[in-house]
C-alpha atoms as a PDB file:
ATOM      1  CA  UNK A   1     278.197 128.253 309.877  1.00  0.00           C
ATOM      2  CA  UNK A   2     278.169 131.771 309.327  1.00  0.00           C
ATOM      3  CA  UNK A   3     276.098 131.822 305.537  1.00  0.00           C
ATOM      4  CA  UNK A   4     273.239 133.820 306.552  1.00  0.00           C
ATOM      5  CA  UNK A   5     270.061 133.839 304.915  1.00  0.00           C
ATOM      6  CA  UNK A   6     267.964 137.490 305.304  1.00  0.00           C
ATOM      7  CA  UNK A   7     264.467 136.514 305.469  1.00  0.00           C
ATOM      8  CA  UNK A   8     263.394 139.736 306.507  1.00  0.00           C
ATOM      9  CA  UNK A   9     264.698 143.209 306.914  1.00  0.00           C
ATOM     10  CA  UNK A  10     263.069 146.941 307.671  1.00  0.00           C
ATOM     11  CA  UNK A  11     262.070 149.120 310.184  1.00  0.00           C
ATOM     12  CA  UNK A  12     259.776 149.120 313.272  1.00  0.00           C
ATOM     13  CA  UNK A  13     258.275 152.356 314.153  1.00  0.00           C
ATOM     14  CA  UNK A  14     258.481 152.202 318.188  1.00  0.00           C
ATOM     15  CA  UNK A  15     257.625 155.935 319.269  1.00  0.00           C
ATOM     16  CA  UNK A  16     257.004 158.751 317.059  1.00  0.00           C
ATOM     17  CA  UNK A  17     260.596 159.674 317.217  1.00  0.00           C
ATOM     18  CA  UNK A  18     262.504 156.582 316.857  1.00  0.00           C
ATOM     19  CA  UNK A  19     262.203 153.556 314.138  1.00  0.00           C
ATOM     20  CA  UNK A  20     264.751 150.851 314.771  1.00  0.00           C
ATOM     21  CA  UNK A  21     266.230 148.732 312.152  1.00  0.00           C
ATOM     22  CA  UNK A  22     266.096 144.509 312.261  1.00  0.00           C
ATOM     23  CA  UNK A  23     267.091 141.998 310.092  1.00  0.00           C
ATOM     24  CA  UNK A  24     265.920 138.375 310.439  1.00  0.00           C
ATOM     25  CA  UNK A  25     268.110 135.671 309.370  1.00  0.00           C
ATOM     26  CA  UNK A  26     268.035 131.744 309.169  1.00  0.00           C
ATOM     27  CA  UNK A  27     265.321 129.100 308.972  1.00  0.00           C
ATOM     28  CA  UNK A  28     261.978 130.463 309.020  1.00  0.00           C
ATOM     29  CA  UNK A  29     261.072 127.263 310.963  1.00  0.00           C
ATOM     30  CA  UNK A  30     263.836 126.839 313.213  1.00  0.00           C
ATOM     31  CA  UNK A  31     264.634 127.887 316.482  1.00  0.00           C
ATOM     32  CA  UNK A  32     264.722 131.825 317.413  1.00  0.00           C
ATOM     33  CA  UNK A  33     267.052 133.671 318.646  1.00  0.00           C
ATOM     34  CA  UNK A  34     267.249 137.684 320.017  1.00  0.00           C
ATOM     35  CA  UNK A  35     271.018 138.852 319.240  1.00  0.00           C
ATOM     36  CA  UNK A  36     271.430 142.003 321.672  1.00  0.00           C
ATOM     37  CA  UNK A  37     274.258 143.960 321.051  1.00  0.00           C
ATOM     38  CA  UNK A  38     276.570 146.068 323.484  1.00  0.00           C
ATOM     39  CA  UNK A  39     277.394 149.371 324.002  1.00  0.00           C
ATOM     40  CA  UNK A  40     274.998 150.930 324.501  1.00  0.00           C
ATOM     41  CA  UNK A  41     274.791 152.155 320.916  1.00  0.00           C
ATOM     42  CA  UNK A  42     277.238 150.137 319.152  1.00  0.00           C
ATOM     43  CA  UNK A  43     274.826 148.168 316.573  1.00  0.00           C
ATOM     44  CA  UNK A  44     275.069 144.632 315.226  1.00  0.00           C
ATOM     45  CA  UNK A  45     277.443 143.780 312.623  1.00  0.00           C
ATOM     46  CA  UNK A  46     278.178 140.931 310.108  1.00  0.00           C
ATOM     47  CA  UNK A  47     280.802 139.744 312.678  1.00  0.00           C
ATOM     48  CA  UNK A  48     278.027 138.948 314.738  1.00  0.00           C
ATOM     49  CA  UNK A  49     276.566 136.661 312.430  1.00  0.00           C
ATOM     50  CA  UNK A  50     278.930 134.083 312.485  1.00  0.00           C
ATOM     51  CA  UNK A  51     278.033 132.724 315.905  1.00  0.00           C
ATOM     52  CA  UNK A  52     274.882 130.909 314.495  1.00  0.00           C
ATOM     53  CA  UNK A  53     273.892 128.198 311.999  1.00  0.00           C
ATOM     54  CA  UNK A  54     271.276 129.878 309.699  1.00  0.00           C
ATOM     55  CA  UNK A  55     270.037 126.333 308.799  1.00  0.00           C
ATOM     56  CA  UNK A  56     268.778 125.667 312.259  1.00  0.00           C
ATOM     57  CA  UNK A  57     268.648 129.212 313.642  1.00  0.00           C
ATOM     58  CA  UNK A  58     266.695 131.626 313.031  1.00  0.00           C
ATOM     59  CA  UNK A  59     267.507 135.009 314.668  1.00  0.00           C
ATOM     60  CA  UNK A  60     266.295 138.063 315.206  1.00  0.00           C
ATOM     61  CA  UNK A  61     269.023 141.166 315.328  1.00  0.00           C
ATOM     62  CA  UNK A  62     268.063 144.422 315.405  1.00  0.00           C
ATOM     63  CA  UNK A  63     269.713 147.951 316.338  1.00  0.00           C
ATOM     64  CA  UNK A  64     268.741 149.897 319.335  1.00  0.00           C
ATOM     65  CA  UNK A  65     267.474 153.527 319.251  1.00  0.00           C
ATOM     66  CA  UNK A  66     270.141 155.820 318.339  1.00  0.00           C
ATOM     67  CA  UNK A  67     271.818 152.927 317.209  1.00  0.00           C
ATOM     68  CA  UNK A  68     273.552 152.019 313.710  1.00  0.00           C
ATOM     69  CA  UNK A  69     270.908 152.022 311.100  1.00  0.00           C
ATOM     70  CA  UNK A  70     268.348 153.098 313.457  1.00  0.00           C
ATOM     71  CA  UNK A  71     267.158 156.385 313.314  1.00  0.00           C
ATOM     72  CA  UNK A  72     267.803 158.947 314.425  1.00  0.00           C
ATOM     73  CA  UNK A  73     271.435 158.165 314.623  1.00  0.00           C
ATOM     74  CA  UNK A  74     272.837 158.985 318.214  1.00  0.00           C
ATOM     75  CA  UNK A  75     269.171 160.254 319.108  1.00  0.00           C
ATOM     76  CA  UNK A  76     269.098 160.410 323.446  1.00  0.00           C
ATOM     77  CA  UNK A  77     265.630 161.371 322.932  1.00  0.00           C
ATOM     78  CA  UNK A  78     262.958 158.918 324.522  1.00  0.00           C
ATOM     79  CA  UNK A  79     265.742 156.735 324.572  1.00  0.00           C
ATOM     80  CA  UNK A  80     266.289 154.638 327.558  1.00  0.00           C
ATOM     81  CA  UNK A  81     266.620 151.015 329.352  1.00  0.00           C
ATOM     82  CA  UNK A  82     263.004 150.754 329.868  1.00  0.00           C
ATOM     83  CA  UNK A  83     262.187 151.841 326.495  1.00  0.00           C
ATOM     84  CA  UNK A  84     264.923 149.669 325.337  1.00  0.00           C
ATOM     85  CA  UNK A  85     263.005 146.703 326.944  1.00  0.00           C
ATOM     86  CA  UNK A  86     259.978 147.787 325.543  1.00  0.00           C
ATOM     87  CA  UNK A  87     261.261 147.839 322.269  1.00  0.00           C
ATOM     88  CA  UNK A  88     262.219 143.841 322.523  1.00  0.00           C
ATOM     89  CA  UNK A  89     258.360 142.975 323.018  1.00  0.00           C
ATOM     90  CA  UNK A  90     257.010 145.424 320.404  1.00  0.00           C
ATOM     91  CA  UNK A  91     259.367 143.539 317.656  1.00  0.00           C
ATOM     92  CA  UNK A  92     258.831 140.323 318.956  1.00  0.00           C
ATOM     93  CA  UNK A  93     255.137 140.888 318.939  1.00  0.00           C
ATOM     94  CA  UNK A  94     256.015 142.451 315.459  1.00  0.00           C
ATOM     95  CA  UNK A  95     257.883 138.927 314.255  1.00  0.00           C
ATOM     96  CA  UNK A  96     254.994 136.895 316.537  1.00  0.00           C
ATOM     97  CA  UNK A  97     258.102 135.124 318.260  1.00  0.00           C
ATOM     98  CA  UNK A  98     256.365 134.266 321.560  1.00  0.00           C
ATOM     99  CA  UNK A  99     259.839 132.934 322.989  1.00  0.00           C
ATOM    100  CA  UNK A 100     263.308 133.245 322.383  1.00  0.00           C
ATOM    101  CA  UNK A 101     266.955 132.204 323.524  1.00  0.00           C
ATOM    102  CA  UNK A 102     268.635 135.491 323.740  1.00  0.00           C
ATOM    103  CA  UNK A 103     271.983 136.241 323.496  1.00  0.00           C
ATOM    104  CA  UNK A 104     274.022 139.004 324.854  1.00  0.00           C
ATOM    105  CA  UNK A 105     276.950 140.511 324.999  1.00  0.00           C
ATOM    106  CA  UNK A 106     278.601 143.292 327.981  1.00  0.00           C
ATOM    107  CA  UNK A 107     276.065 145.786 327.669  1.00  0.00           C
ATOM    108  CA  UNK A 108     273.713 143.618 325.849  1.00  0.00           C
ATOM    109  CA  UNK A 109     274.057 141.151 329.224  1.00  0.00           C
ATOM    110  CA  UNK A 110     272.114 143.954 331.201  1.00  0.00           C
ATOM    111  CA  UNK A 111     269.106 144.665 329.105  1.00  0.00           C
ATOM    112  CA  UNK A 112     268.957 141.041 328.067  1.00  0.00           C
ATOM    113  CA  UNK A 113     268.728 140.444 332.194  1.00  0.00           C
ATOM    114  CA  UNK A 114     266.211 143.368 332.402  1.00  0.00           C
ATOM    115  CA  UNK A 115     263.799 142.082 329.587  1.00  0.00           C
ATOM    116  CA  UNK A 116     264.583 138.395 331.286  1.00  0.00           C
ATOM    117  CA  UNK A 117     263.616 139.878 334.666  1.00  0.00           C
ATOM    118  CA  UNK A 118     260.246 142.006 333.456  1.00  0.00           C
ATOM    119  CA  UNK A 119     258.925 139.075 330.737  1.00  0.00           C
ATOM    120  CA  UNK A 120     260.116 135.781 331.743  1.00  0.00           C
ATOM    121  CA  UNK A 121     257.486 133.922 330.422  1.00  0.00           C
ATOM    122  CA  UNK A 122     259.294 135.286 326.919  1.00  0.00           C
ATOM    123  CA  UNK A 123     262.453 133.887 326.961  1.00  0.00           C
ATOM    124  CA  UNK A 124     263.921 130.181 326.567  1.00  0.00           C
ATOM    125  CA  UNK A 125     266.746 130.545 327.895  1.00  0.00           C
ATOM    126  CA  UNK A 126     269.996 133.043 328.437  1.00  0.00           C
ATOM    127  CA  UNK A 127     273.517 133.250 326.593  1.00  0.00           C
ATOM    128  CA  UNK A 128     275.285 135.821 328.198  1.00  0.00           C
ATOM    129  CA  UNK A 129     279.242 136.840 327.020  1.00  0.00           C
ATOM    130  CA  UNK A 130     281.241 139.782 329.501  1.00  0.00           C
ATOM    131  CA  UNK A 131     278.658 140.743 332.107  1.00  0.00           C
ATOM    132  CA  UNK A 132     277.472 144.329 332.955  1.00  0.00           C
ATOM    133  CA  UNK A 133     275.384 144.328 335.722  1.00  0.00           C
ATOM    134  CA  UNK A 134     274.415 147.918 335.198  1.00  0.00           C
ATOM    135  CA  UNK A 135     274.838 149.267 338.808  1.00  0.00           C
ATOM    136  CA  UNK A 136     277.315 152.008 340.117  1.00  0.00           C
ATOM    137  CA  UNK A 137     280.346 149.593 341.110  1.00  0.00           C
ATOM    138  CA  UNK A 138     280.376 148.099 337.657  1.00  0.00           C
ATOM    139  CA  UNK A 139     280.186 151.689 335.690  1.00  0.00           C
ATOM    140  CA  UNK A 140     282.440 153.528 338.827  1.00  0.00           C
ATOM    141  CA  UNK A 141     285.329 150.977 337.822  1.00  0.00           C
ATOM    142  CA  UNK A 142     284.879 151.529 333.652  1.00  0.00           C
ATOM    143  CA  UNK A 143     284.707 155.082 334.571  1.00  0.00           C
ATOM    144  CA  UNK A 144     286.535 156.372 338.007  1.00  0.00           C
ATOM    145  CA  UNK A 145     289.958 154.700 337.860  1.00  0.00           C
ATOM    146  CA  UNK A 146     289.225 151.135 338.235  1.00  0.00           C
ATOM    147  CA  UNK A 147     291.298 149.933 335.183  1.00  0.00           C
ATOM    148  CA  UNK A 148     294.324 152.963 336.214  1.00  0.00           C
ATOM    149  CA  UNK A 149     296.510 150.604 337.633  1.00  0.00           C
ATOM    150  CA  UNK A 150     296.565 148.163 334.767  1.00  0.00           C
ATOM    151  CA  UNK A 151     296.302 150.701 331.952  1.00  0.00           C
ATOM    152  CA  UNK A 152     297.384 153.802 333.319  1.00  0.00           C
ATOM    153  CA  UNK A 153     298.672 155.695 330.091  1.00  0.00           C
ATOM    154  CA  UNK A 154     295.169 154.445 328.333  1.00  0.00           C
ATOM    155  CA  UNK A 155     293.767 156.060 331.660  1.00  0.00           C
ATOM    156  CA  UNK A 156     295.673 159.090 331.883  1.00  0.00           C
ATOM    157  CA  UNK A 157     294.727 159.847 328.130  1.00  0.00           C
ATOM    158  CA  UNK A 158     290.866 159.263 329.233  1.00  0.00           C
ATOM    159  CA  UNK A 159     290.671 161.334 332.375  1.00  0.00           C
ATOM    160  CA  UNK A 160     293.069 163.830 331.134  1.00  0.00           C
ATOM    161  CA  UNK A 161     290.334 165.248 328.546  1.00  0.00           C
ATOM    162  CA  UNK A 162     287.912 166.670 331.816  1.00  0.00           C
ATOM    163  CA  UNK A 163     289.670 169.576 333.182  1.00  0.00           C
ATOM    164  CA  UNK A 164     290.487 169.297 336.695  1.00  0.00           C
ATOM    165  CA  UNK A 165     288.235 171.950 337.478  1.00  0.00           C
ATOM    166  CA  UNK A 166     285.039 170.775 335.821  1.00  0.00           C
ATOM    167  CA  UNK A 167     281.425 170.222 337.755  1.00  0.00           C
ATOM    168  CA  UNK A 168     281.034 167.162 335.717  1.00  0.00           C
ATOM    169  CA  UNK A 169     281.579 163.977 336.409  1.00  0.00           C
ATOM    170  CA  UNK A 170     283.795 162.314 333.359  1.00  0.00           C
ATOM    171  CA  UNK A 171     280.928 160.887 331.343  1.00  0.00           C
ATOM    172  CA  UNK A 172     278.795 164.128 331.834  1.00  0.00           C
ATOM    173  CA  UNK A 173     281.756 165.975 330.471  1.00  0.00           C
ATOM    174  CA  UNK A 174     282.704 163.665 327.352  1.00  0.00           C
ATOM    175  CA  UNK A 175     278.532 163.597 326.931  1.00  0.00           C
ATOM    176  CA  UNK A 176     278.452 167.575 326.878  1.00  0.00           C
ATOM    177  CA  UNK A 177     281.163 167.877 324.552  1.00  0.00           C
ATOM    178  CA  UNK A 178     280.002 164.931 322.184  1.00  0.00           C
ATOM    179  CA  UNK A 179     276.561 167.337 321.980  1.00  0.00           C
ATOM    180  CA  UNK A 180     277.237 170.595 322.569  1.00  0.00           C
ATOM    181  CA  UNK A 181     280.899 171.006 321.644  1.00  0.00           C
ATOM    182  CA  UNK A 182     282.266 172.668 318.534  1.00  0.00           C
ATOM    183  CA  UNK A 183     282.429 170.244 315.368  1.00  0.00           C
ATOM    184  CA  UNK A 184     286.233 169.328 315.931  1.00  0.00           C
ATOM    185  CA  UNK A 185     285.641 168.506 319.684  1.00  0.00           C
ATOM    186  CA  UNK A 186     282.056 166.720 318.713  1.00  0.00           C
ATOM    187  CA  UNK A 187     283.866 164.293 316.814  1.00  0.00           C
ATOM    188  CA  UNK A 188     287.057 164.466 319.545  1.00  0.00           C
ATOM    189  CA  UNK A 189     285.465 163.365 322.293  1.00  0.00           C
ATOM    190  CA  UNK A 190     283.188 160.223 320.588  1.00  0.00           C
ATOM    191  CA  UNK A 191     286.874 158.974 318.945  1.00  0.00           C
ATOM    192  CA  UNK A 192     288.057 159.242 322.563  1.00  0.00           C
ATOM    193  CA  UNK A 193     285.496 157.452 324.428  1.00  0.00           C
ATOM    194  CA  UNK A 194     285.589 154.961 322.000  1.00  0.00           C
ATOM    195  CA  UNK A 195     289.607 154.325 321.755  1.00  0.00           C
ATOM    196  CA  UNK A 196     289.343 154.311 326.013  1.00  0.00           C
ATOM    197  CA  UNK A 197     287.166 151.235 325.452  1.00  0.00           C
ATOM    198  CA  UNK A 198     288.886 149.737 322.521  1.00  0.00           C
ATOM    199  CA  UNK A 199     292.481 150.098 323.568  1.00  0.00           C
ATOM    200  CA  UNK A 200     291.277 147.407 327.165  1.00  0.00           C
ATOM    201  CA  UNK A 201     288.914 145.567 325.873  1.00  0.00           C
ATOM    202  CA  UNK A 202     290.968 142.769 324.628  1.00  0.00           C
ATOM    203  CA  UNK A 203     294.102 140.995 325.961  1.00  0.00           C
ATOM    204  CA  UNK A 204     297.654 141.966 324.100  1.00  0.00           C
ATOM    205  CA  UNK A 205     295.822 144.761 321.673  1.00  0.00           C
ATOM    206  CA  UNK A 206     298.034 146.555 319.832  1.00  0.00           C
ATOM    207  CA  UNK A 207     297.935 150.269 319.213  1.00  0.00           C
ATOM    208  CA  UNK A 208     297.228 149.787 315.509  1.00  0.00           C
ATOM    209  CA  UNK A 209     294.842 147.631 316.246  1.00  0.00           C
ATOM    210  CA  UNK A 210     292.412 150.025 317.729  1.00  0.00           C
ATOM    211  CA  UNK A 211     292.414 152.238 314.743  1.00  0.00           C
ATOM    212  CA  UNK A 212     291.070 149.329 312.474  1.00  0.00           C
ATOM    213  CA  UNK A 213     288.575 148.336 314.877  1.00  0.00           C
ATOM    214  CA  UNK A 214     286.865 152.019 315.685  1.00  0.00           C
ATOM    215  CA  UNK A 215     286.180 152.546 312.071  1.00  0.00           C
ATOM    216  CA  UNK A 216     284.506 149.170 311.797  1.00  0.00           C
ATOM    217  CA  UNK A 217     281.127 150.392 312.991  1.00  0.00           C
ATOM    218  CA  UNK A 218     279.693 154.058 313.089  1.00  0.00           C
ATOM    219  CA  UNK A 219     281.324 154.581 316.825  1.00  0.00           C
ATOM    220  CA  UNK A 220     279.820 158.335 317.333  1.00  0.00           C
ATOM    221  CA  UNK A 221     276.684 156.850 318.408  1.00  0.00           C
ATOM    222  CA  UNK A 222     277.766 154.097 320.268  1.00  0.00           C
ATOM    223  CA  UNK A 223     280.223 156.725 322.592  1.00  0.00           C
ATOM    224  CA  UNK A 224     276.802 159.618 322.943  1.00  0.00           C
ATOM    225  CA  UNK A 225     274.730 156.636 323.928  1.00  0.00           C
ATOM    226  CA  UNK A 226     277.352 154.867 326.717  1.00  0.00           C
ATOM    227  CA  UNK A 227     278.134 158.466 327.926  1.00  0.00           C
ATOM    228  CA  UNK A 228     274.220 159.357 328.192  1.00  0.00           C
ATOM    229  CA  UNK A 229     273.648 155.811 330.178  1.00  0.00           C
ATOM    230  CA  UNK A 230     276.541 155.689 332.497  1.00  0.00           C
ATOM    231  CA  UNK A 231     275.613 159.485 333.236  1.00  0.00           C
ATOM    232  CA  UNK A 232     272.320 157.938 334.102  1.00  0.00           C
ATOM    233  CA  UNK A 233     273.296 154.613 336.115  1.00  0.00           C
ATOM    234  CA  UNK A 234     271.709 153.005 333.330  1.00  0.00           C
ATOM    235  CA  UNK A 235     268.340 154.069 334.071  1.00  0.00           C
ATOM    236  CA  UNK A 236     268.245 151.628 336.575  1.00  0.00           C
ATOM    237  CA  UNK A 237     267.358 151.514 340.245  1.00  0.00           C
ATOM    238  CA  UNK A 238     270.770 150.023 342.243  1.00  0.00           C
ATOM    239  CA  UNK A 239     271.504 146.225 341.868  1.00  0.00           C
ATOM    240  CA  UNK A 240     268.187 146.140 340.070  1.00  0.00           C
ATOM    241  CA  UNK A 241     269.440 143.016 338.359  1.00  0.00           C
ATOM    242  CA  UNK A 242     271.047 141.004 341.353  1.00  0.00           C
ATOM    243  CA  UNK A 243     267.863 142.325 343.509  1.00  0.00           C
ATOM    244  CA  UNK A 244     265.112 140.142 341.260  1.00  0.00           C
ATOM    245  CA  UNK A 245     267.230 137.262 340.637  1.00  0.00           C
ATOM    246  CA  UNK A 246     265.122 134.732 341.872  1.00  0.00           C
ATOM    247  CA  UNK A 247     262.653 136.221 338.773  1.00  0.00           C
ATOM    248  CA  UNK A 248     265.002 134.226 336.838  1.00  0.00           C
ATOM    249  CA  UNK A 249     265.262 130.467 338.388  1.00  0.00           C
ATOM    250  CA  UNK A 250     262.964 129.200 335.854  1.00  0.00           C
ATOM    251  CA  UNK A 251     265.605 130.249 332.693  1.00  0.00           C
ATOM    252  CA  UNK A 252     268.615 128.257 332.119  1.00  0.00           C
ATOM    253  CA  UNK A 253     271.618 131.063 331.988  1.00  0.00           C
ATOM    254  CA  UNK A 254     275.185 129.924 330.278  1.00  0.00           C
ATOM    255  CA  UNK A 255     277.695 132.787 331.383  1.00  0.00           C
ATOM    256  CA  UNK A 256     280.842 133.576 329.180  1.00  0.00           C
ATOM    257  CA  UNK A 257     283.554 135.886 330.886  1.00  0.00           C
ATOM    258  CA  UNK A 258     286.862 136.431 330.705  1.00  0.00           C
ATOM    259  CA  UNK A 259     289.440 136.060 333.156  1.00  0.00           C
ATOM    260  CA  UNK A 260     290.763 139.185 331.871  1.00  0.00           C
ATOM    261  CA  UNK A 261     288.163 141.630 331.755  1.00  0.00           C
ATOM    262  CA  UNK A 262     289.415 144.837 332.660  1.00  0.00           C
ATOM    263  CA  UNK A 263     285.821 146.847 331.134  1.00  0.00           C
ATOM    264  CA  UNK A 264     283.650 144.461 333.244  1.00  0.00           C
ATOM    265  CA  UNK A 265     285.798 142.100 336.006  1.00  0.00           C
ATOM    266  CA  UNK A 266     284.657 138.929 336.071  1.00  0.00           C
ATOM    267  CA  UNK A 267     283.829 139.353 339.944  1.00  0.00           C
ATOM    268  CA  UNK A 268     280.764 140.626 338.663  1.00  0.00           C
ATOM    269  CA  UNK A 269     279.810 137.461 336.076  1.00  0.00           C
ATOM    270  CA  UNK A 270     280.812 135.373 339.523  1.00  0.00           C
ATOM    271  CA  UNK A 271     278.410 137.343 341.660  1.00  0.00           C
ATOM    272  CA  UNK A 272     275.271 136.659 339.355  1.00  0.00           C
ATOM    273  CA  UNK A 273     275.983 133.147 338.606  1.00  0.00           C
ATOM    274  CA  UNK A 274     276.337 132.804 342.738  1.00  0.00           C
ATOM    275  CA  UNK A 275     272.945 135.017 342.959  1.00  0.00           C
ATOM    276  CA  UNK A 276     271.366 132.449 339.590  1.00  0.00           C
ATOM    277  CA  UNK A 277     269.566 128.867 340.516  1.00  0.00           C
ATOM    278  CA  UNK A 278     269.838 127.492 336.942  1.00  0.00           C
ATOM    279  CA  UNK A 279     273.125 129.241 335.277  1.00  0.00           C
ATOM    280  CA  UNK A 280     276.340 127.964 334.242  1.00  0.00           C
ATOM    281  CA  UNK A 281     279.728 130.270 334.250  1.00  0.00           C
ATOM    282  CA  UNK A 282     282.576 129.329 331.827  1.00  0.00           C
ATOM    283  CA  UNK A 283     285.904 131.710 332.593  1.00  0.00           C
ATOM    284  CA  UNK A 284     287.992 132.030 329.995  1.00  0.00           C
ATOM    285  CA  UNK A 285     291.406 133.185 329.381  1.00  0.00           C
ATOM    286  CA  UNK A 286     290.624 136.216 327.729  1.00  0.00           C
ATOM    287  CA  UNK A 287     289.660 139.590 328.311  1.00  0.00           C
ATOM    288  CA  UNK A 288     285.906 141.157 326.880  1.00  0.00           C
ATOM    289  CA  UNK A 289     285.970 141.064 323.426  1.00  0.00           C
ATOM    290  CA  UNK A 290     283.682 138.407 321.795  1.00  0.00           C
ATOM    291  CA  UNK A 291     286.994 137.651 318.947  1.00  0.00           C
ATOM    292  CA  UNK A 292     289.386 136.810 321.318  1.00  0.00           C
ATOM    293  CA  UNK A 293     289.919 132.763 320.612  1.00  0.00           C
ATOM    294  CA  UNK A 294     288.850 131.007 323.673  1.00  0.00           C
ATOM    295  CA  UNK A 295     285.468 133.375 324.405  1.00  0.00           C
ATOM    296  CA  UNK A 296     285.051 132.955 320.203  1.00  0.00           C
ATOM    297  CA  UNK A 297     285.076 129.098 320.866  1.00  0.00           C
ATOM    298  CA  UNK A 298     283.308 128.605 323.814  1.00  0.00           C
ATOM    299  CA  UNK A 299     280.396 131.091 322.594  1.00  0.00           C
ATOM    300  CA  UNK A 300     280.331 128.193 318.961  1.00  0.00           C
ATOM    301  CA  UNK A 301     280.560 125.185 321.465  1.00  0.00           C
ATOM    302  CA  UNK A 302     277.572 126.477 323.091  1.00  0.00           C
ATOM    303  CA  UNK A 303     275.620 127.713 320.137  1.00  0.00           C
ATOM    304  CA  UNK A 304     276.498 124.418 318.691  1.00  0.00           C
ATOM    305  CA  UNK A 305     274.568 122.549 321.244  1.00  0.00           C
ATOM    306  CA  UNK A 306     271.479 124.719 320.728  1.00  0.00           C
END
């Protein structure tokens, strides 16, 4: 399932600072689909790839600003959710895909819901794996002490970075150090945001584990851009997503969570599939990473059926 065929690769000029890099894979003539990866600022890999069937798929995945191969790498510059969103319609317009499926993963749940909620009439329908609902209970638990009781040394390790008597709140801190710091703390504090997320984000991880995984994917941007976002409550107004809702009866939504989460609890994939007319929430036993077996499986069964 996973033999991709790249019909089309390059860049897409979207402002005069940033050009973001897509790939389009699959059957020219089959059905499309918009992969939107996490982070923010964490890129789509290979891995990601082997969710579809290139002979009846054909999908569209492309790197955010700042992200991956786009350039410039780690850029904060012109660079948020709305612009994000913007970004989807100027490559789809680009591709001329006039509707899609999109699917989305923990970071990539929240501006798929935000493009869902400004351009309905654009999308087919919603796959949606470890929801983020963007709003400041969701980032207050990833980034004020929620997951302390449950991982307090992988905590400890996090928090203990800010010195007690900073101004800044944790992600300000981490964000001012991953930009402004000296070249050994630069590269500190993006390692350390990104083992903090690493080291919960699956069930049972082992230490050397983590290691492997971080230097998998070029994780300095993906740690500036999550730090610059949370910083910002996502560039969002409050509950944007659960507050235009109803925006999205029309869409049919398939939810994938894990029972597990401890980055995003899956309270938060049961309140939008309780706030959704036309979704349908699988919990699995698993925590948020896309690789762990039973959210791996469930996301094929579905995909399968597309």
């Amino acid at each position: 399932m996973n033999s991709s065929i790249k019909t089309k690769s390059g860049y897409l000029n979207v402002s005069k600072i940033h050009s973001i890099y897509y790939e389009v894979c699959g059957n020219e003539n089959g059905e499309p689909y918009l992969f939107v990866h996490g982070g923010p600022g964490a890129g789509f890999s290979e891995s990601d790839k082997r969710f579809f069937d290139f002979e009846k798929h054909k999908v569209i995945f492309f790197d955010q600003r700042g992200a991956s191969k786009s350039k410039p790498f780690g850029c904060i510059a012109e660079n948020s959710t709305q612009e994000l969103v913007n970004d989807i319609v100027y490559l789809l317009d680009y591709l001329e895909i006039p509707k899609v499926t999109i699917f989305g993963g923990s970071w990539g749940t929240t501006l798929s819901l935000v493009f869902a909620i400004q351009y309905p009439e654009k999308v087919k329908s919603l796959l949606l794996r470890g929801i983020f609902l963007g709003d400041k209970r969701s980032i207050n638990h990833y980034l004020d002490g929620g997951v302390e009781k449950e991982f307090p040394k992988e905590w400890k390790r996090f928090k203990n970075l800010v010195p007690e008597n900073s101004t800044l709140t944790i992600p300000e801190y981490y964000l001012d150090q991953m930009l402004n710091g000296t070249p050994q703390n630069k590269e500190l504090y993006c390692y350390e945001w990104v083992f903090y997320e690493i080291s919960i984000f699956k069930k049972g991880i082992l230490e050397n584990e983590i290691d492997t995984i971080i230097n998998q994917f070029p994780f300095q941007a993906m740690a500036i851009m999550e730090a610059y976002f949370l910083s910002n409550n996502c560039f969002l107004e409050n509950d944007y997503i659960l507050k235009n809702c109803e925006v999205l009866d029309t869409i049919p939504t398939t939810i994938i969570h894990g029972k597990y989460d401890a980055i995003c609890p899956v309270e938060y994939a049961e309140l939008l599939h309780e706030n959704l007319n036309n979704s349908v929430l699988y919990i699995e036993d698993a925590g948020h990473s896309d690789s762990e077996p039973e959210i791996e499986r469930r996301i094929f069964e579905v995909l399968l059926q597309s």
